[in-house]
C-alpha atoms as a PDB file:
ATOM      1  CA  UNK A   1      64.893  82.960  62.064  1.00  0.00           C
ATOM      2  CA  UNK A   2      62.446  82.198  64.733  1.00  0.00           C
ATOM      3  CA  UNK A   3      59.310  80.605  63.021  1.00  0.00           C
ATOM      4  CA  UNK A   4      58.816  79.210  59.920  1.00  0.00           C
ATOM      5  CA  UNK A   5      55.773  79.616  57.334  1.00  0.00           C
ATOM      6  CA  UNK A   6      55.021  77.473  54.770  1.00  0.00           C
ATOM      7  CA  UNK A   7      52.371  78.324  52.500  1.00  0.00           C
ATOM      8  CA  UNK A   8      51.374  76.158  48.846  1.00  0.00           C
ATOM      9  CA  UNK A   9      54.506  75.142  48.010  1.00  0.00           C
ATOM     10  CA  UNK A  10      56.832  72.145  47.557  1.00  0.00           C
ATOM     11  CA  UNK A  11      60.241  70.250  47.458  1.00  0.00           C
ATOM     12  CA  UNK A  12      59.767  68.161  44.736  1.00  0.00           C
ATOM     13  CA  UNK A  13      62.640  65.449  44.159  1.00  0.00           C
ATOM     14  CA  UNK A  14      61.405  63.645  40.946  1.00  0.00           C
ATOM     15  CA  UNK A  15      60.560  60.943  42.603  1.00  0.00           C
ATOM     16  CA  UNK A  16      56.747  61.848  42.903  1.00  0.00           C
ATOM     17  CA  UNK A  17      53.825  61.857  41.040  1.00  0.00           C
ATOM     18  CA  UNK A  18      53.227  64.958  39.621  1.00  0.00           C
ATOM     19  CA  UNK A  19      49.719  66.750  39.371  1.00  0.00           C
ATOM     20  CA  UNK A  20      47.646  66.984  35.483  1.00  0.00           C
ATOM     21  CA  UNK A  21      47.415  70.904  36.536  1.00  0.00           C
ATOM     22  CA  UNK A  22      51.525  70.814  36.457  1.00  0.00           C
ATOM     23  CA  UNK A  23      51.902  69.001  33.670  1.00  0.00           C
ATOM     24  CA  UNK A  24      49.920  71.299  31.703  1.00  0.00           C
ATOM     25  CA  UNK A  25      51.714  74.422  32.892  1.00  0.00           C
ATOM     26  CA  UNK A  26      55.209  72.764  32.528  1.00  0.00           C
ATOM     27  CA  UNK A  27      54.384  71.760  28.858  1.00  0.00           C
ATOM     28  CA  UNK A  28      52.777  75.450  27.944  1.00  0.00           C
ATOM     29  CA  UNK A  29      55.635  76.845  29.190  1.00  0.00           C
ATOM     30  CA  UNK A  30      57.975  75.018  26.976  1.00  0.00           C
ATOM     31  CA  UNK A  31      55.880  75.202  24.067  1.00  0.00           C
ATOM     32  CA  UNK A  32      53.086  77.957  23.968  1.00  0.00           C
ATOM     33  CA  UNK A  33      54.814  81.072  21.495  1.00  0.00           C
ATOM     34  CA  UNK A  34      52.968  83.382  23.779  1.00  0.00           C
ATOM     35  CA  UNK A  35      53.744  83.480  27.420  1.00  0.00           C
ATOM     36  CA  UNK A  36      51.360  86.371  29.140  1.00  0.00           C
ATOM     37  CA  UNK A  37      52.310  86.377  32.692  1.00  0.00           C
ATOM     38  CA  UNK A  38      48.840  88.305  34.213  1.00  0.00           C
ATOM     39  CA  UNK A  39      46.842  85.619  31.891  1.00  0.00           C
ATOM     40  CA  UNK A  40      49.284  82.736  33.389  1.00  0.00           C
ATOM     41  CA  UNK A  41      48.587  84.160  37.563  1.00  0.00           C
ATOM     42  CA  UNK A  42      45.184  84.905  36.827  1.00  0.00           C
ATOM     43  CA  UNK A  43      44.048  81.044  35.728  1.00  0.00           C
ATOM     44  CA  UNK A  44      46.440  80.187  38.963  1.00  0.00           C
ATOM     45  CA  UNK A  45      43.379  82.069  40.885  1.00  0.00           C
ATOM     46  CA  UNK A  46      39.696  81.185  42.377  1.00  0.00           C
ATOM     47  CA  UNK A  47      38.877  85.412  42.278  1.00  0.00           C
ATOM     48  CA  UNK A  48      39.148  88.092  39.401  1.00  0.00           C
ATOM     49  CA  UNK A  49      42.155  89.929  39.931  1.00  0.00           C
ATOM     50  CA  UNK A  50      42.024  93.801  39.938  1.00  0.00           C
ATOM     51  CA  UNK A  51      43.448  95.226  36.909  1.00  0.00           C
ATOM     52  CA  UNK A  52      45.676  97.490  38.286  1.00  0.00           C
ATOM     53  CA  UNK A  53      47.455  93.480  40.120  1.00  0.00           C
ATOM     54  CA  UNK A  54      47.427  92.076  36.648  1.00  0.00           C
ATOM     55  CA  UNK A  55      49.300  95.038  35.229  1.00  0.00           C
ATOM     56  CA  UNK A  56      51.856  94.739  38.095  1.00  0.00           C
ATOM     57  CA  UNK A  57      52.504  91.248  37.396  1.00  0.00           C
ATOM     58  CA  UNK A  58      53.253  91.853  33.605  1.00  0.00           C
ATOM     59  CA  UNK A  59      55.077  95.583  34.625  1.00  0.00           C
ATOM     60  CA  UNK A  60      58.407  93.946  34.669  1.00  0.00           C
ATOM     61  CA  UNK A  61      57.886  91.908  31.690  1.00  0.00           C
ATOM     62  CA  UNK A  62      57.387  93.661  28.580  1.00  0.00           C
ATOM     63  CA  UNK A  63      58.922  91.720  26.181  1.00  0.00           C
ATOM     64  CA  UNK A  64      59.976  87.839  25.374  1.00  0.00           C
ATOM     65  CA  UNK A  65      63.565  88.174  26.438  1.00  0.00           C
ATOM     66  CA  UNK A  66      62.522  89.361  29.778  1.00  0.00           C
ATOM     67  CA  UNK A  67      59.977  86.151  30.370  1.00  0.00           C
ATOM     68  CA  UNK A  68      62.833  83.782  29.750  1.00  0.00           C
ATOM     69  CA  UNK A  69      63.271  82.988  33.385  1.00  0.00           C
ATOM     70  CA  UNK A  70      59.615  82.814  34.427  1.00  0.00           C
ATOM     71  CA  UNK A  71      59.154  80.429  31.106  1.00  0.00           C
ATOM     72  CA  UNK A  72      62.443  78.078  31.985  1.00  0.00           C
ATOM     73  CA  UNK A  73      60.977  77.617  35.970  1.00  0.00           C
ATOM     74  CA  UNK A  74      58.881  74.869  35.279  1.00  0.00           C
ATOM     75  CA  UNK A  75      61.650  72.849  33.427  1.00  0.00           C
ATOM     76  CA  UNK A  76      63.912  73.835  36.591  1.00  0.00           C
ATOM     77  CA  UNK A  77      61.153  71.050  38.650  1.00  0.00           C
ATOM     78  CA  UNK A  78      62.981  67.893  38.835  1.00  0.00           C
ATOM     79  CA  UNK A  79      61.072  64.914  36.868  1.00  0.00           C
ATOM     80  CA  UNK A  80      63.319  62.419  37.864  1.00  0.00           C
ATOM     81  CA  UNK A  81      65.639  61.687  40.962  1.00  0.00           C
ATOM     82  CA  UNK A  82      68.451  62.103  38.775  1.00  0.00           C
ATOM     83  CA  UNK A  83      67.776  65.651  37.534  1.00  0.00           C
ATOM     84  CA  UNK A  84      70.250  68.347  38.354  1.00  0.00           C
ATOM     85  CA  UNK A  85      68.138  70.350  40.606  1.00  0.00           C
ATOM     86  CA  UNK A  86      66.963  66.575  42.521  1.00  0.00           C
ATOM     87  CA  UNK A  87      70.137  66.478  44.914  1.00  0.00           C
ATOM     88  CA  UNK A  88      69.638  70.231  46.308  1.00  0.00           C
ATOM     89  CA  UNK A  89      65.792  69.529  46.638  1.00  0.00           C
ATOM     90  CA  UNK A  90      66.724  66.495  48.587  1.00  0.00           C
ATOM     91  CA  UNK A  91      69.257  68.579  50.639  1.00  0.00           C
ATOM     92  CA  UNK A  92      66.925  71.117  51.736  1.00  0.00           C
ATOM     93  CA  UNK A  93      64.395  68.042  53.013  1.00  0.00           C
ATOM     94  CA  UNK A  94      67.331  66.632  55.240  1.00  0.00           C
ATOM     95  CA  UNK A  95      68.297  70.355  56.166  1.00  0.00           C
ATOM     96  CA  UNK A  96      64.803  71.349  57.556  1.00  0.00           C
ATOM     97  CA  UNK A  97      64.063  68.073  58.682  1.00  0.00           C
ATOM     98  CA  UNK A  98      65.805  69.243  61.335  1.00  0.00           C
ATOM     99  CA  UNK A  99      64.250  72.338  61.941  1.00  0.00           C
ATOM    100  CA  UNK A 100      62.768  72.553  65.872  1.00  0.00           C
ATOM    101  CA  UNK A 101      60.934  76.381  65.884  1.00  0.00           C
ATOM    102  CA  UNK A 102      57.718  76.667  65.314  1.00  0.00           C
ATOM    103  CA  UNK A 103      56.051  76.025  61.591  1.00  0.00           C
ATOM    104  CA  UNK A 104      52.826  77.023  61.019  1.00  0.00           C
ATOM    105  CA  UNK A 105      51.477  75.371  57.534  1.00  0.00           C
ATOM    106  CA  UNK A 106      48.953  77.658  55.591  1.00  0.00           C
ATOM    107  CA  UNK A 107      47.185  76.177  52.382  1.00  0.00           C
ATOM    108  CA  UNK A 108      44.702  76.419  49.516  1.00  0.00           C
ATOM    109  CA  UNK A 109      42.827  73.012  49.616  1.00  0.00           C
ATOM    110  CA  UNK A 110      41.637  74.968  45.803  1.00  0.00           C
ATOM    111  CA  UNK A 111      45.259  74.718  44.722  1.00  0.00           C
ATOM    112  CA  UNK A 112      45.064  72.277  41.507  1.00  0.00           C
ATOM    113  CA  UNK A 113      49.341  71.613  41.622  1.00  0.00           C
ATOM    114  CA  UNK A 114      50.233  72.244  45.673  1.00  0.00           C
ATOM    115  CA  UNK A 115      47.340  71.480  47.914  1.00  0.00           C
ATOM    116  CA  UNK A 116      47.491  68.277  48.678  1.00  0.00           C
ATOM    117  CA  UNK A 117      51.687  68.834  49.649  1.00  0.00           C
ATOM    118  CA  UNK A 118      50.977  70.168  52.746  1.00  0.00           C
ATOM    119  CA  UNK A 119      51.114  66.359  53.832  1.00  0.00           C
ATOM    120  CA  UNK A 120      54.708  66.320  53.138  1.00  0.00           C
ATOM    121  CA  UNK A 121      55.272  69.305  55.373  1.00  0.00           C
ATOM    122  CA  UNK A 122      53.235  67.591  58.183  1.00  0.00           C
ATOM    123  CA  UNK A 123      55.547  64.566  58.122  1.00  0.00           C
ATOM    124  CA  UNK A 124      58.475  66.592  57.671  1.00  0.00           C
ATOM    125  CA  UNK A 125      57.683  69.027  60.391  1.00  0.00           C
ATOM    126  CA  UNK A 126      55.493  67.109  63.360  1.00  0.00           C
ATOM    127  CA  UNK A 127      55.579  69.685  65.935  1.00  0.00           C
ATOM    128  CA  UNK A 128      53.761  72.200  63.409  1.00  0.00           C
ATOM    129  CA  UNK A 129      50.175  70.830  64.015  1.00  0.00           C
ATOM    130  CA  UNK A 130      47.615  71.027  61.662  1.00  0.00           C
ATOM    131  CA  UNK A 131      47.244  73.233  58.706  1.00  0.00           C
ATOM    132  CA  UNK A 132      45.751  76.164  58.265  1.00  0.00           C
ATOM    133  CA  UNK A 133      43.010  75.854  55.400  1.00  0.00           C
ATOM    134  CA  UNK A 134      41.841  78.959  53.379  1.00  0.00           C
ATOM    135  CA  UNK A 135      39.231  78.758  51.387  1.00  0.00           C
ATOM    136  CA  UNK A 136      38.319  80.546  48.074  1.00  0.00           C
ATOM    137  CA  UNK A 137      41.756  80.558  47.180  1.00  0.00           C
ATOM    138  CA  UNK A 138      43.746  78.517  45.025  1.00  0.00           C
ATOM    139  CA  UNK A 139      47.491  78.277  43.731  1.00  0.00           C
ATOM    140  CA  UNK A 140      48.218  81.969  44.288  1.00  0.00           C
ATOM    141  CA  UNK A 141      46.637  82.051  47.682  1.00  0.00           C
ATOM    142  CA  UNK A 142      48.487  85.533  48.008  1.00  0.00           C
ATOM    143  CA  UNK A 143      46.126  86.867  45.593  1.00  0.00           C
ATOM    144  CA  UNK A 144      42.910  85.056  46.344  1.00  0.00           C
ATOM    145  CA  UNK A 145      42.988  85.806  50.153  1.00  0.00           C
ATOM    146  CA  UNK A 146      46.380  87.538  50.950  1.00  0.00           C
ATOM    147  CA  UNK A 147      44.549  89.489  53.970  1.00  0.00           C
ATOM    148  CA  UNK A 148      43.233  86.464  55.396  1.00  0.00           C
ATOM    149  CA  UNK A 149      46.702  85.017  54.698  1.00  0.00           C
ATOM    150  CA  UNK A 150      48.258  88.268  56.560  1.00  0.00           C
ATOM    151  CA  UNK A 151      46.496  87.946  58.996  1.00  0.00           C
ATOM    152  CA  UNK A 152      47.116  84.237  59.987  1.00  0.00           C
ATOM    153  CA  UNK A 153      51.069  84.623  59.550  1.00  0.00           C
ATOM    154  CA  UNK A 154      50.359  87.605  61.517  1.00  0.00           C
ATOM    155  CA  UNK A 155      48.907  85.587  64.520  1.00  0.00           C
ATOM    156  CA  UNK A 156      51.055  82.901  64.296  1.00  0.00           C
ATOM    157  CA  UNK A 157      54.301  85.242  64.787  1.00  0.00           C
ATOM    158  CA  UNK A 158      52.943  87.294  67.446  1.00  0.00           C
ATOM    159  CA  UNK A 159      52.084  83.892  69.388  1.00  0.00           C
ATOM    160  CA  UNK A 160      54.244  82.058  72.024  1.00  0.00           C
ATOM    161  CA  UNK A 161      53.743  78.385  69.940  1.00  0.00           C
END
């Protein structure tokens, strides 16, 4: 790989604070007896999404067996430095700490859980600058503004930084 995007996300290793928004979905997840996956991406939005997008998103989920995964996730996050998934997030840090090719950061200042994190990536990769900010969008900036999204990954890998 050449260049590196990253865009509202995390490597949680239990030792932060976590947000109200993720406590909420971690705790629904565990304990809400319905689990509607459009419902669930659509709150994670700042736009109404088309229909015919929220019907893709519960396409390959028609029943509860088939939502186990997407409902364990959340409980996958480490809480606590000791958790099992802790060590790898902690790996991949030291692992792309390293990383010298160019990062371009691209976030959703709207994003309740992630978009403040994007001051992790800064101090994890210097040499990417600052962040790209996009507006009207919030945790699932692919859905809120995936063109404008497209279009800045877009620039970035057809540029020589």
């Amino acid at each position: 790989m050449g260049r590196l995007v990253v865009m509202n996300t995390f490597l949680p290793t239990g030792e932060e604070k976590k947000s109200p928004a993720f406590a909420a979905w971690r705790t629904f997840a565990k304990r809400s007896p319905v689990f509607p996956i459009s419902t669930i991406v659509a709150k994670g939005c700042a736009t109404d999404l088309p229909k015919a997008v929220t019907a893709g998103y519960d396409a390959p989920f028609p029943n509860r067996a088939s939502k186990a995964g997407a409902r364990a996730w959340p409980a996958m996050v480490p809480m606590a430095p000791t958790d099992p998934v802790a060590q790898p997030m902690r790996d991949a840090r030291a692992g792309l700490a390293e990383w010298t090719k160019p990062v371009r950061l691209i976030y959703a200042p709207g994003d309740p859980i992630l978009g403040r994190t994007y001051r992790f990536f800064q101090k994890l990769f210097p040499h990417a600058g600052e962040p790209v900010f996009i507006d009207n969008a919030s945790h699932f900036l692919q859905e809120d503004q995936g063109e404008t999204a497209a279009r800045e990954i877009n620039a970035f890998i057809s540029s020589t930084k």
